[in-house]
N, C-alpha and C. Protein backbone atom coordinates (compact mmCIF):
# COMPACT_ATOMS: atom_id res chain seq x y z
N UNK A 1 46.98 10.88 -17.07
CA UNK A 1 45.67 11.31 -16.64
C UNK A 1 45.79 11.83 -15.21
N UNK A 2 44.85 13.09 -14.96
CA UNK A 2 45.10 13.50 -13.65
C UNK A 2 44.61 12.50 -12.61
N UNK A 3 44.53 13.12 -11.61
CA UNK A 3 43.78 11.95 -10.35
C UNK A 3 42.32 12.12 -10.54
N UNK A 4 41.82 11.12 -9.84
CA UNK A 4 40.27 10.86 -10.11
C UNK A 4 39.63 12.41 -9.26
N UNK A 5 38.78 12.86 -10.09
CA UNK A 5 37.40 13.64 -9.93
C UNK A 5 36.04 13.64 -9.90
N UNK A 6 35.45 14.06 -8.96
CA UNK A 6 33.35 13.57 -8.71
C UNK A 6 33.06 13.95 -10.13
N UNK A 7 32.14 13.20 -10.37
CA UNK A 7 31.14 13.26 -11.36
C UNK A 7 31.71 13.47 -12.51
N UNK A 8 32.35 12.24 -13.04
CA UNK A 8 32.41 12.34 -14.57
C UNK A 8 31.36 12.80 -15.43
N UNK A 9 30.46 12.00 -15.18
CA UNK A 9 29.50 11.90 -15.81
C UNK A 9 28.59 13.17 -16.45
N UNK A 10 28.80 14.40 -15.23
CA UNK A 10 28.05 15.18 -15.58
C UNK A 10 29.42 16.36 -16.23
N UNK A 11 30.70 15.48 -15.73
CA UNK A 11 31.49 16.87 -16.60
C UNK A 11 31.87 16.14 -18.22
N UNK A 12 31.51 14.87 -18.23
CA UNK A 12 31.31 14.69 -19.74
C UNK A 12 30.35 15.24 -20.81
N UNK A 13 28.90 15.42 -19.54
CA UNK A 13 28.11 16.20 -20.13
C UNK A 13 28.04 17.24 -20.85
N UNK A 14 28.63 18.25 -19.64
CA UNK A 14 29.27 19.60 -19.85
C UNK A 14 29.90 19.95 -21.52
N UNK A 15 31.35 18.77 -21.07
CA UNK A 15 32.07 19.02 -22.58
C UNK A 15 32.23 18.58 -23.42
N UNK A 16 30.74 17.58 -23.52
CA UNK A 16 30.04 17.08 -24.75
C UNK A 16 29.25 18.57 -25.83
N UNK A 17 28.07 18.91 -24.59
CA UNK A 17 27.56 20.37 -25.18
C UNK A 17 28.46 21.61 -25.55
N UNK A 18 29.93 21.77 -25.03
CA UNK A 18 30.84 23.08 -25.31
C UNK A 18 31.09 22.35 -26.79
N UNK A 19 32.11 21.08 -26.85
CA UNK A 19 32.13 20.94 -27.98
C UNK A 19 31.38 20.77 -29.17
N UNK A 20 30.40 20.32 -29.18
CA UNK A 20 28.84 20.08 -30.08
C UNK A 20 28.94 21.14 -30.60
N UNK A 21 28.63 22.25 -29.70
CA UNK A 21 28.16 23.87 -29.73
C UNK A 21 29.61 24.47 -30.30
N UNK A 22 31.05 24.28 -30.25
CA UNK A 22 32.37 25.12 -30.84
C UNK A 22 32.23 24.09 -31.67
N UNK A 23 32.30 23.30 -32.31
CA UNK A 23 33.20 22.42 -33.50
C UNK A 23 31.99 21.79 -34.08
N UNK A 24 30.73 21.62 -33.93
CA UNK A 24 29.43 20.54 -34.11
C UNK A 24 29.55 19.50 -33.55
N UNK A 25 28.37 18.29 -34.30
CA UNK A 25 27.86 17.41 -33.65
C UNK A 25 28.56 16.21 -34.39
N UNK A 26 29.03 16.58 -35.83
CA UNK A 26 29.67 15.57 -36.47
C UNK A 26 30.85 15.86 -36.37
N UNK A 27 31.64 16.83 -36.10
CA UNK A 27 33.47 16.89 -35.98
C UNK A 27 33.66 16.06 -34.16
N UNK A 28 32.64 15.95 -33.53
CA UNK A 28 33.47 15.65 -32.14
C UNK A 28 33.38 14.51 -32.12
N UNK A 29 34.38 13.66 -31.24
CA UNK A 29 34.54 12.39 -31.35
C UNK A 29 34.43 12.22 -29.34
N UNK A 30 33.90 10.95 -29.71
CA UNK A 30 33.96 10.74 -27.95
C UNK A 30 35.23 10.74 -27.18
N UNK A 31 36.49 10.65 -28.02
CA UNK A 31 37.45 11.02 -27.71
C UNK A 31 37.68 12.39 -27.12
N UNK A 32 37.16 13.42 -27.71
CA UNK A 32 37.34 14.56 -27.56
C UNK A 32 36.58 15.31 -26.33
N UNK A 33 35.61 14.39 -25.96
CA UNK A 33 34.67 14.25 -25.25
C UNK A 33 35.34 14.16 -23.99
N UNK A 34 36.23 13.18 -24.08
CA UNK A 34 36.27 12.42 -22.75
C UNK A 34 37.45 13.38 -22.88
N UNK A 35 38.56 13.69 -22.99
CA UNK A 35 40.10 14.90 -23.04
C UNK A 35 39.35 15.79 -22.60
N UNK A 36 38.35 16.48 -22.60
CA UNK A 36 37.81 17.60 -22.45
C UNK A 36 37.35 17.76 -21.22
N UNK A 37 36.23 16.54 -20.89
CA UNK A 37 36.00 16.03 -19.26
C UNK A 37 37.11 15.51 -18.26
N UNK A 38 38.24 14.88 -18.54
CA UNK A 38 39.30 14.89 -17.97
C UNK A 38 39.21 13.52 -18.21
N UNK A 39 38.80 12.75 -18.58
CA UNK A 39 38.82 11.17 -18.10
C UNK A 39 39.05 10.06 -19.30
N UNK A 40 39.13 9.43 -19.09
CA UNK A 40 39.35 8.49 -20.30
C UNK A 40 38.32 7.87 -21.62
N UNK A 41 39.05 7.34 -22.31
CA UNK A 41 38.10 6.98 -23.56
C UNK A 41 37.30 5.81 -22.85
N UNK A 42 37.76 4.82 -22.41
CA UNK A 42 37.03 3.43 -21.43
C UNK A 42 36.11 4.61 -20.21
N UNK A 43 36.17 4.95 -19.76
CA UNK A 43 35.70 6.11 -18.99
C UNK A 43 34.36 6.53 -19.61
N UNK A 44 34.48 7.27 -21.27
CA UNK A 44 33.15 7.94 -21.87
C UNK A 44 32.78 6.47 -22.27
N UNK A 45 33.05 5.20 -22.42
CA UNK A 45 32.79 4.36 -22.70
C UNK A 45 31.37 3.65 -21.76
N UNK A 46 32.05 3.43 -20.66
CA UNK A 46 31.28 2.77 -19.49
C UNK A 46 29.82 3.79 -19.17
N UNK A 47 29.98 4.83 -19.38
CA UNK A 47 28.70 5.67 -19.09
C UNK A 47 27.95 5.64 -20.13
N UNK A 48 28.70 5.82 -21.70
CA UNK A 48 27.37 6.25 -23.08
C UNK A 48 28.30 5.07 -23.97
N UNK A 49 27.07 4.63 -24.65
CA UNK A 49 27.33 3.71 -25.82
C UNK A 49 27.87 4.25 -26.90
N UNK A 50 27.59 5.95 -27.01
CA UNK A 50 28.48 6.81 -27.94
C UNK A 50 27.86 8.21 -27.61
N UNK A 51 28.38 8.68 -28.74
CA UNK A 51 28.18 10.00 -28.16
C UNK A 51 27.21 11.00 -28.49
N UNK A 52 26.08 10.38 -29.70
CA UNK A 52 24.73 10.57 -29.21
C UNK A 52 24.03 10.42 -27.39
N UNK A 53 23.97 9.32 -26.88
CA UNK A 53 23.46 8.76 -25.96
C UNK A 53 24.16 10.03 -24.78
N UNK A 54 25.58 10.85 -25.27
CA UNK A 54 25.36 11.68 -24.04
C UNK A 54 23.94 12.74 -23.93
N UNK A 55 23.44 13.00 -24.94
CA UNK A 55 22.25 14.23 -24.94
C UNK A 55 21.02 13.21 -24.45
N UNK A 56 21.15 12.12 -24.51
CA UNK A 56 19.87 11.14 -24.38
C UNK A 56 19.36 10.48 -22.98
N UNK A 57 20.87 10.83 -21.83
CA UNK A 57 20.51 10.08 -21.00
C UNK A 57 20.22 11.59 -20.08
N UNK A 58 19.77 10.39 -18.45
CA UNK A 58 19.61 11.67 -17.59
C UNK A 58 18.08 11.20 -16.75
N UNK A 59 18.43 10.78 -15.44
CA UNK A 59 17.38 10.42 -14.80
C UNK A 59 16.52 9.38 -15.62
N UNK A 60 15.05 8.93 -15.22
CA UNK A 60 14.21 7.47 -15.52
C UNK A 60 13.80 8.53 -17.18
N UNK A 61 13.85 7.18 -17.66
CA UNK A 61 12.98 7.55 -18.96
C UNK A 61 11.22 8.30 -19.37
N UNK A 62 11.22 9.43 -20.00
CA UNK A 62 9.73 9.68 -19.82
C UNK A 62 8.67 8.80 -19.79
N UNK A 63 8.70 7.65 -20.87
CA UNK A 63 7.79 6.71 -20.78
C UNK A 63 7.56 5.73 -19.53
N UNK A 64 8.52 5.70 -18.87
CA UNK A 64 8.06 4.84 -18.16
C UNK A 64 7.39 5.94 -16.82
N UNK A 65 8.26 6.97 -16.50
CA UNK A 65 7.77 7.88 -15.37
C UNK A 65 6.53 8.56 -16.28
N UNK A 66 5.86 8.70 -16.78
CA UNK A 66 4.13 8.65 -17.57
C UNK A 66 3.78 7.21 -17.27
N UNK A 67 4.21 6.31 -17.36
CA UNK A 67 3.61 4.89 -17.17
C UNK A 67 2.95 4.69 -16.03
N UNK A 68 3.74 4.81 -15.19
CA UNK A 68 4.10 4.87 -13.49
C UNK A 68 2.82 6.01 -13.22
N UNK A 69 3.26 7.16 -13.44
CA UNK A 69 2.07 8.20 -12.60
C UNK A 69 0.85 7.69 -12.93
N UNK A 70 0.78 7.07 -14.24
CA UNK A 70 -0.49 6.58 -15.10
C UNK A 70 -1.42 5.72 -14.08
N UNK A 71 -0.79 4.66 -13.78
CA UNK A 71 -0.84 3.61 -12.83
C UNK A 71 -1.39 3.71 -11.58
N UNK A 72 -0.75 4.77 -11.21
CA UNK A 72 -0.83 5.24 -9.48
C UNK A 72 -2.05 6.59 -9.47
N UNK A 73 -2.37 6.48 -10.69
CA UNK A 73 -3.01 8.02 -10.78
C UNK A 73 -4.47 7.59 -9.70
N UNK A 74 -5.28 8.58 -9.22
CA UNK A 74 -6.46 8.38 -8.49
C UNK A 74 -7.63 7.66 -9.28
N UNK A 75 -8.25 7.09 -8.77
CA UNK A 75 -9.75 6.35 -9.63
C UNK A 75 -10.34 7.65 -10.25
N UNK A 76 -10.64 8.24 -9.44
CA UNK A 76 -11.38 9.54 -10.19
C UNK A 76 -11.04 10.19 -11.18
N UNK A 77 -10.08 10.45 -11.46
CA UNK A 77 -9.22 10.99 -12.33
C UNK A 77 -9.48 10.73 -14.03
N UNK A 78 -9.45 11.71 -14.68
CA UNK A 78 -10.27 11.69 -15.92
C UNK A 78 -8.98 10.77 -16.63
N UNK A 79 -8.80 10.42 -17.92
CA UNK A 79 -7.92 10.16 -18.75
C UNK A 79 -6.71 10.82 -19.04
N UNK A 80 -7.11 12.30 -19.33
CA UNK A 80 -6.20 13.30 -19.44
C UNK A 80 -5.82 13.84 -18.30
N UNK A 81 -6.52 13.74 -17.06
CA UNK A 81 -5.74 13.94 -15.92
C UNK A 81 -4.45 13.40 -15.86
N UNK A 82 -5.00 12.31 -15.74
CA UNK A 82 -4.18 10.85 -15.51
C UNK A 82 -2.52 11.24 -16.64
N UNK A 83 -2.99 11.34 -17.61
CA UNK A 83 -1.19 11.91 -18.61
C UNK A 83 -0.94 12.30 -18.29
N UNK A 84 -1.73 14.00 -17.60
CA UNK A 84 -0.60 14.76 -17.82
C UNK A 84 -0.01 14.75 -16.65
N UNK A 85 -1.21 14.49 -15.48
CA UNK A 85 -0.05 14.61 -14.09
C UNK A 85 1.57 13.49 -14.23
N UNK A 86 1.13 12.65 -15.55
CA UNK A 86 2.52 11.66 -15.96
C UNK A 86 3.70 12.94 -16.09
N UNK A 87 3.11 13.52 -17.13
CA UNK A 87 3.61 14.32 -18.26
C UNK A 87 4.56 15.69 -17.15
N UNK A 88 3.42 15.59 -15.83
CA UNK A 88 4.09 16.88 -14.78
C UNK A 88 5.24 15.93 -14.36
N UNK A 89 5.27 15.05 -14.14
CA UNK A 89 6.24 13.87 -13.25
C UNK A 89 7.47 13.73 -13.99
N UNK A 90 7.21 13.87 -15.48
CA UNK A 90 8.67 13.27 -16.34
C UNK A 90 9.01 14.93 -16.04
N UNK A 91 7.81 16.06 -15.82
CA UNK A 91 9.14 17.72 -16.49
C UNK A 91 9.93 17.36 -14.70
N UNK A 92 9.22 17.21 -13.68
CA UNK A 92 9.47 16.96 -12.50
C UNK A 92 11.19 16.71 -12.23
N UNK A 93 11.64 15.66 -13.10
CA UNK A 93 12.54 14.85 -13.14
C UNK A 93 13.56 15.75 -13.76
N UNK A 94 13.18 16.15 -14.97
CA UNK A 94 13.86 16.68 -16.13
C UNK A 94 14.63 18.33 -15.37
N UNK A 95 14.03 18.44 -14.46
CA UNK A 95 14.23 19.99 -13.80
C UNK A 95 15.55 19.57 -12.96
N UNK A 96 15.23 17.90 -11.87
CA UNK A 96 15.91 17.74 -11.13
C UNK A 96 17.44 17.36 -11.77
N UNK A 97 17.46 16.76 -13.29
CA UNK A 97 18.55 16.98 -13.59
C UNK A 97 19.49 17.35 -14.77
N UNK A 98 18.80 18.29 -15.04
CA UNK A 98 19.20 19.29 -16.35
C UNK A 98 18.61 20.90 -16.05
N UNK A 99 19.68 21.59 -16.10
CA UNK A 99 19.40 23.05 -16.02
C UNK A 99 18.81 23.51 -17.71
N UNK A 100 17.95 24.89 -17.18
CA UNK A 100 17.28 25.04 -18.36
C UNK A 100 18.24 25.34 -19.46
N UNK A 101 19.65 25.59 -19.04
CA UNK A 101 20.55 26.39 -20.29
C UNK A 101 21.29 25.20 -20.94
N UNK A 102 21.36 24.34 -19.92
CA UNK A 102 21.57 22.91 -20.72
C UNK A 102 20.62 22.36 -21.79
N UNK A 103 19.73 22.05 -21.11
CA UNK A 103 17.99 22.08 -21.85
C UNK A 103 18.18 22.41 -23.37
N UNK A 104 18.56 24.23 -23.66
CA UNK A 104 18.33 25.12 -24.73
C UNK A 104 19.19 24.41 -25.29
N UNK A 105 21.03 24.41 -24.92
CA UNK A 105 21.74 24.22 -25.77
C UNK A 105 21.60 22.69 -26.29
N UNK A 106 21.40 21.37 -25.66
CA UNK A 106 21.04 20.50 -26.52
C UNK A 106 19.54 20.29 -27.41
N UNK A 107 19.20 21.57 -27.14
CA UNK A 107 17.57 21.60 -28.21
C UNK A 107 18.16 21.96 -29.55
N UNK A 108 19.10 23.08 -29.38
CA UNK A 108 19.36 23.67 -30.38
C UNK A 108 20.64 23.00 -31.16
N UNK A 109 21.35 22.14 -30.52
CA UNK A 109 22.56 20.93 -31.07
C UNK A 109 21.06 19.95 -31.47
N UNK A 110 20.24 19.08 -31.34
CA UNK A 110 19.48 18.33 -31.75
C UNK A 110 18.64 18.87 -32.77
N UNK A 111 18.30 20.16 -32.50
CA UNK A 111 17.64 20.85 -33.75
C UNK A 111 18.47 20.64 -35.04
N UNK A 112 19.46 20.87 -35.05
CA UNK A 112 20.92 21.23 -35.78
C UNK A 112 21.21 20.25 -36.42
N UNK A 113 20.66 18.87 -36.08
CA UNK A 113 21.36 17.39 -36.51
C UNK A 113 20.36 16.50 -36.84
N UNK A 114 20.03 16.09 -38.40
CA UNK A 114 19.04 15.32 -38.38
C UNK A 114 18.89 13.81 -37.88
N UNK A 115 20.01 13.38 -37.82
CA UNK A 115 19.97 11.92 -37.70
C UNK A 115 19.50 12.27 -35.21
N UNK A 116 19.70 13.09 -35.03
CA UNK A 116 19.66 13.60 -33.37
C UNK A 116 18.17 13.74 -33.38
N UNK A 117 17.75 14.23 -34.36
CA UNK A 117 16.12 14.85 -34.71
C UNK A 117 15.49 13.68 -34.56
N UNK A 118 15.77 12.84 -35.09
CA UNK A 118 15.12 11.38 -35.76
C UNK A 118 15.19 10.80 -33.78
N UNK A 119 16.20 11.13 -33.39
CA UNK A 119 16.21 10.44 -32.09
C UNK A 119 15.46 10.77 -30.99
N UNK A 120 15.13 11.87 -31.09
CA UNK A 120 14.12 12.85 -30.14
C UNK A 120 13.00 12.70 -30.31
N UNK A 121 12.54 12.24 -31.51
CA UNK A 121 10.78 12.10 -32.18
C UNK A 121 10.75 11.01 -31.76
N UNK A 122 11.82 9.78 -31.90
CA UNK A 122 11.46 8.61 -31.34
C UNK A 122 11.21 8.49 -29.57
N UNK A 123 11.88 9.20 -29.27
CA UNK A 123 11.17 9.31 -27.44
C UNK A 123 10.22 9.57 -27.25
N UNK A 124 10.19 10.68 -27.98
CA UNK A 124 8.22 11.58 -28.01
C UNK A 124 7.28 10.87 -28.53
N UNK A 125 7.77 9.38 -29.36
CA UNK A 125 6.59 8.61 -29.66
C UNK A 125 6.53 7.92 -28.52
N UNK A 126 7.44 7.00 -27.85
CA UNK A 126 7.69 5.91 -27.33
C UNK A 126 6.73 6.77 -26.28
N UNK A 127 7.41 7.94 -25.75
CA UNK A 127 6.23 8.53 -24.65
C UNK A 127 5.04 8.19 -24.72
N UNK A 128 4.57 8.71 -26.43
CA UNK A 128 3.10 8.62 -26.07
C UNK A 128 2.01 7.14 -26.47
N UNK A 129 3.18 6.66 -26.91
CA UNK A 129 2.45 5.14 -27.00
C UNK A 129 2.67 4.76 -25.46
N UNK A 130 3.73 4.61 -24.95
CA UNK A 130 3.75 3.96 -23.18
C UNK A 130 2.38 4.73 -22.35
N UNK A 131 1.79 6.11 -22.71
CA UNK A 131 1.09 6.22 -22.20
C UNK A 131 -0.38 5.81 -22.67
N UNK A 132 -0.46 5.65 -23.71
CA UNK A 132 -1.48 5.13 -24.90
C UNK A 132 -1.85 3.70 -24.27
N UNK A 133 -0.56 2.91 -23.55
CA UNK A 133 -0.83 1.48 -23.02
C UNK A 133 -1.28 1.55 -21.62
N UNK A 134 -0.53 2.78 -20.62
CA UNK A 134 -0.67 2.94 -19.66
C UNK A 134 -2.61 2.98 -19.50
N UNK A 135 -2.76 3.59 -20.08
CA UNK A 135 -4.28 4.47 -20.27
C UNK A 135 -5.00 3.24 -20.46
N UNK A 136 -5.14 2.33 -21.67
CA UNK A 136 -5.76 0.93 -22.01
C UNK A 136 -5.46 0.21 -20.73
N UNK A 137 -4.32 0.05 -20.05
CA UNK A 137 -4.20 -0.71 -18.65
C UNK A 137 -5.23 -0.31 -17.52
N UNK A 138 -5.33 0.63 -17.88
CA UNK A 138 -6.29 0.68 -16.70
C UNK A 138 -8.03 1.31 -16.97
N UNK A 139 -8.00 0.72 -18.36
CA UNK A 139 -9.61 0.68 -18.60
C UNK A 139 -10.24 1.92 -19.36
N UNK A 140 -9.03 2.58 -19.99
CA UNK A 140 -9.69 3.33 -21.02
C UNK A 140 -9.48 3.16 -22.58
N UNK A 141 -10.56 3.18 -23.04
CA UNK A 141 -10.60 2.77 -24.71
C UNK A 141 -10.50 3.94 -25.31
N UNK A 142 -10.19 3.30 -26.89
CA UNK A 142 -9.72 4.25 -28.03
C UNK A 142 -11.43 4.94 -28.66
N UNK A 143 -11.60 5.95 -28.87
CA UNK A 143 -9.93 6.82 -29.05
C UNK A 143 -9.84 7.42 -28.46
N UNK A 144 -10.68 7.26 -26.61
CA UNK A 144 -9.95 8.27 -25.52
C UNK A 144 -8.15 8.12 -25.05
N UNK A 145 -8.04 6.78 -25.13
CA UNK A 145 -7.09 6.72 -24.94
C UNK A 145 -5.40 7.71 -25.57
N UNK A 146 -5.81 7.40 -26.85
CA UNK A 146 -5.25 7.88 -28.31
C UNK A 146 -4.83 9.38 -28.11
N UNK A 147 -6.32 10.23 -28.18
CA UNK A 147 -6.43 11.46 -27.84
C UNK A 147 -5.82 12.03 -26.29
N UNK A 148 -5.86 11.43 -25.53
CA UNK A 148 -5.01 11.77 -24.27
C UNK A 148 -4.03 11.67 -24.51
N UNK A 149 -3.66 10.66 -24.47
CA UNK A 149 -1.50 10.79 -24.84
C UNK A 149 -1.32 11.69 -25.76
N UNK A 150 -1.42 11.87 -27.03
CA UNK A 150 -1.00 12.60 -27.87
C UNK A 150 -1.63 14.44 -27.53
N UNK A 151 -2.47 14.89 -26.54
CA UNK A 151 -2.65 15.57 -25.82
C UNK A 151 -1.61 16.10 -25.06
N UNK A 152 -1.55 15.33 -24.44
CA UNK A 152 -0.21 15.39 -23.45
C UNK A 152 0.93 15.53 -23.89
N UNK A 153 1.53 14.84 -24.97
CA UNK A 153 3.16 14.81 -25.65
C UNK A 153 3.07 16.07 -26.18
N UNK A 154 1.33 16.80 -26.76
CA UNK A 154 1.51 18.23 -27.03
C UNK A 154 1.68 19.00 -26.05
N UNK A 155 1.29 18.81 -24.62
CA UNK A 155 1.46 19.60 -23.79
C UNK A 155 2.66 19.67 -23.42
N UNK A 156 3.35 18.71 -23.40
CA UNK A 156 4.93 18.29 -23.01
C UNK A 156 5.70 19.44 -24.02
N UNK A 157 5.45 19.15 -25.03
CA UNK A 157 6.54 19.47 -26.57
C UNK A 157 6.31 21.10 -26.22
N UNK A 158 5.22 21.92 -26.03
CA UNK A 158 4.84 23.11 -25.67
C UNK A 158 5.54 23.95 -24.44
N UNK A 159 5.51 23.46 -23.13
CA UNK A 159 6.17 23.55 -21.85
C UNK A 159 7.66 23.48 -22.29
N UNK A 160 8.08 22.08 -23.03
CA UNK A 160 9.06 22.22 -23.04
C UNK A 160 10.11 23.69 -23.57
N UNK A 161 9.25 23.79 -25.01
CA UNK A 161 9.88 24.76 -25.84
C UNK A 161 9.58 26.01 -24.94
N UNK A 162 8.39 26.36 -24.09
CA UNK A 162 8.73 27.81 -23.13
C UNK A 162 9.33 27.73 -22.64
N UNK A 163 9.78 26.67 -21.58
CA UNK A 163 10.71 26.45 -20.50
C UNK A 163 12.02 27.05 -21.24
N UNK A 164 12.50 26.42 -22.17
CA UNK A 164 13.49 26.34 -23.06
C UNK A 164 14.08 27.85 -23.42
N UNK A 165 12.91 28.54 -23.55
CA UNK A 165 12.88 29.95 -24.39
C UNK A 165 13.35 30.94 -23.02
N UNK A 166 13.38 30.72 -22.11
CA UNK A 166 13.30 31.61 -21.09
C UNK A 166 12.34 32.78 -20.86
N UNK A 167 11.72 32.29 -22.02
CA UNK A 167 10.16 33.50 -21.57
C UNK A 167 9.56 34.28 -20.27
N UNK A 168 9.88 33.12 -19.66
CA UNK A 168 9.17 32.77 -18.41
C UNK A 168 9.69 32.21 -17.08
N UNK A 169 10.10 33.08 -16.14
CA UNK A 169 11.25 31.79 -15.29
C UNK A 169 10.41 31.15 -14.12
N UNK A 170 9.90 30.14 -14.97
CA UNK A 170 9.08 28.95 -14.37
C UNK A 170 9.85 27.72 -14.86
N UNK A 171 9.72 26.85 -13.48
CA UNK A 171 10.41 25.35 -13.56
C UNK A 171 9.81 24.71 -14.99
N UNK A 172 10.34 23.82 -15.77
CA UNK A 172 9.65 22.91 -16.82
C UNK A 172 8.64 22.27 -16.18
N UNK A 173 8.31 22.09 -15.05
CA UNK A 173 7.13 21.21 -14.26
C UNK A 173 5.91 22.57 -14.80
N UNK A 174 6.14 23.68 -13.53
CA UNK A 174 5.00 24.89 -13.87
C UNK A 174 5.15 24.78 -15.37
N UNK A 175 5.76 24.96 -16.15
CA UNK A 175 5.24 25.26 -17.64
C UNK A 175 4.31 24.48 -17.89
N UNK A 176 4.39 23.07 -17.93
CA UNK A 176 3.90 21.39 -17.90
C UNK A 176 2.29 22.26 -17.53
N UNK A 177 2.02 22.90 -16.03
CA UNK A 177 0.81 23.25 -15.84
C UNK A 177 0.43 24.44 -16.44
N UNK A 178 1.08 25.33 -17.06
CA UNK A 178 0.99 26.46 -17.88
C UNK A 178 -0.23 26.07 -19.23
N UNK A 179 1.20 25.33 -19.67
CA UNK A 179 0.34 24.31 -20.90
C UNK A 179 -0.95 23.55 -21.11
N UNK A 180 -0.99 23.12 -20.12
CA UNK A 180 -2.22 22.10 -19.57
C UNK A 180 -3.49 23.17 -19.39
N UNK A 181 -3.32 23.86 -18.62
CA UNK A 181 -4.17 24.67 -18.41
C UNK A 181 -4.77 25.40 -20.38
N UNK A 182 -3.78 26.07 -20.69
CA UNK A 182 -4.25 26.46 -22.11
C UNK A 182 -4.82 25.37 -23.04
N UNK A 183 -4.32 23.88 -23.05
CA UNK A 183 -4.83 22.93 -23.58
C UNK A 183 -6.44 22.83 -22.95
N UNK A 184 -6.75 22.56 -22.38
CA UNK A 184 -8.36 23.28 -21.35
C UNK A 184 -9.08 23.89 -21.73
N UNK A 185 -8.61 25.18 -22.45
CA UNK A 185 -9.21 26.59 -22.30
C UNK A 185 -9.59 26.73 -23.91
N UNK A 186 -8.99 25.93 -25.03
CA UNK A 186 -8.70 25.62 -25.91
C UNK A 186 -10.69 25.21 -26.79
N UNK A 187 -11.38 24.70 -26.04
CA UNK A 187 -12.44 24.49 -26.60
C UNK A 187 -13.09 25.57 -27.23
């Protein structure tokens, strides 16, 4: 093995998505993973539990950064305020550490893989139930509650896929308000 190099982590990333994207999602092995990033199998070990979990990790989890803004949000602040400025906070994050071409190519490796699919819907729930609780925590009932989060995970799922598309070269945050705004306008 060569000598040690910064940031495994993000060059496992790297040649997790080259390989996914040349060989798929079921021929690569975390082995191949880690030869590729330079570093060892105990190495891709200590960072991901396997090699799903490399597309999965990456800065605080959405639910809880929606939880959090939820929390801290202003008294005044309507219900759906209150998400989505969550919902601006998780793209916030998501910008600071994933480029949009990264973004595309594990949309389109997760698109590609059902058992990956199954793993992505489960965040996008967990999102919008953590905010579903966030919302009841601080004194709003169903089915405002209900209807806001799942509001929001649409506004999220929307932003995301422009951001994604390069339509538009706006941060995933501006999309986040792109979206929001058309969710609004929508009546």
């Amino acid at each position: 093995m060569a000598r040690w190099e910064p940031d495994a982590r993000g060059r496992m990333l790297t040649a997790a998505l080259e390989l996914f994207s040349e060989q798929g999602y079921e021929k690569t092995t975390a082995c191949d993973i880690a030869t590729r990033a330079g570093v060892t199998e105990r190495t891709f070990f200590r960072h991901f539990a396997d090699k799903r979990e490399v597309l999965f990790v990456g800065g605080k989890p959405l639910d809880e950064t929606v939880s959090e803004a939820i929390a801290a949000a202003d008294e005044s602040a309507t219900p759906l305020q209150m998400v989505l400025a969550g919902v601006r906070e998780a793209a916030v994050g998501i910008d600071a550490v994933r480029s949009r071409e990264q973004a595309a190519e594990r949309a389109r490796i997760i698109s590609s893989t059902p058992a990956l699919r199954e793993r992505e819907l489960l965040k996008a729930a967990t999102m919008t139930v953590a905010a579903q609780a966030a919302l009841a925590d601080r004194g709003v009932g169903e089915p405002v509650a209900g209807l806001a989060a799942h509001s929001a995970a649409a506004v999220f799922q929307a932003a995301f896929s422009r951001w994604i598309s390069g339509a538009a070269d706006l941060s995933l945050a501006e999309c986040v308000d792109e979206a929001a705004v058309t969710l609004r306008d929508l009546r």
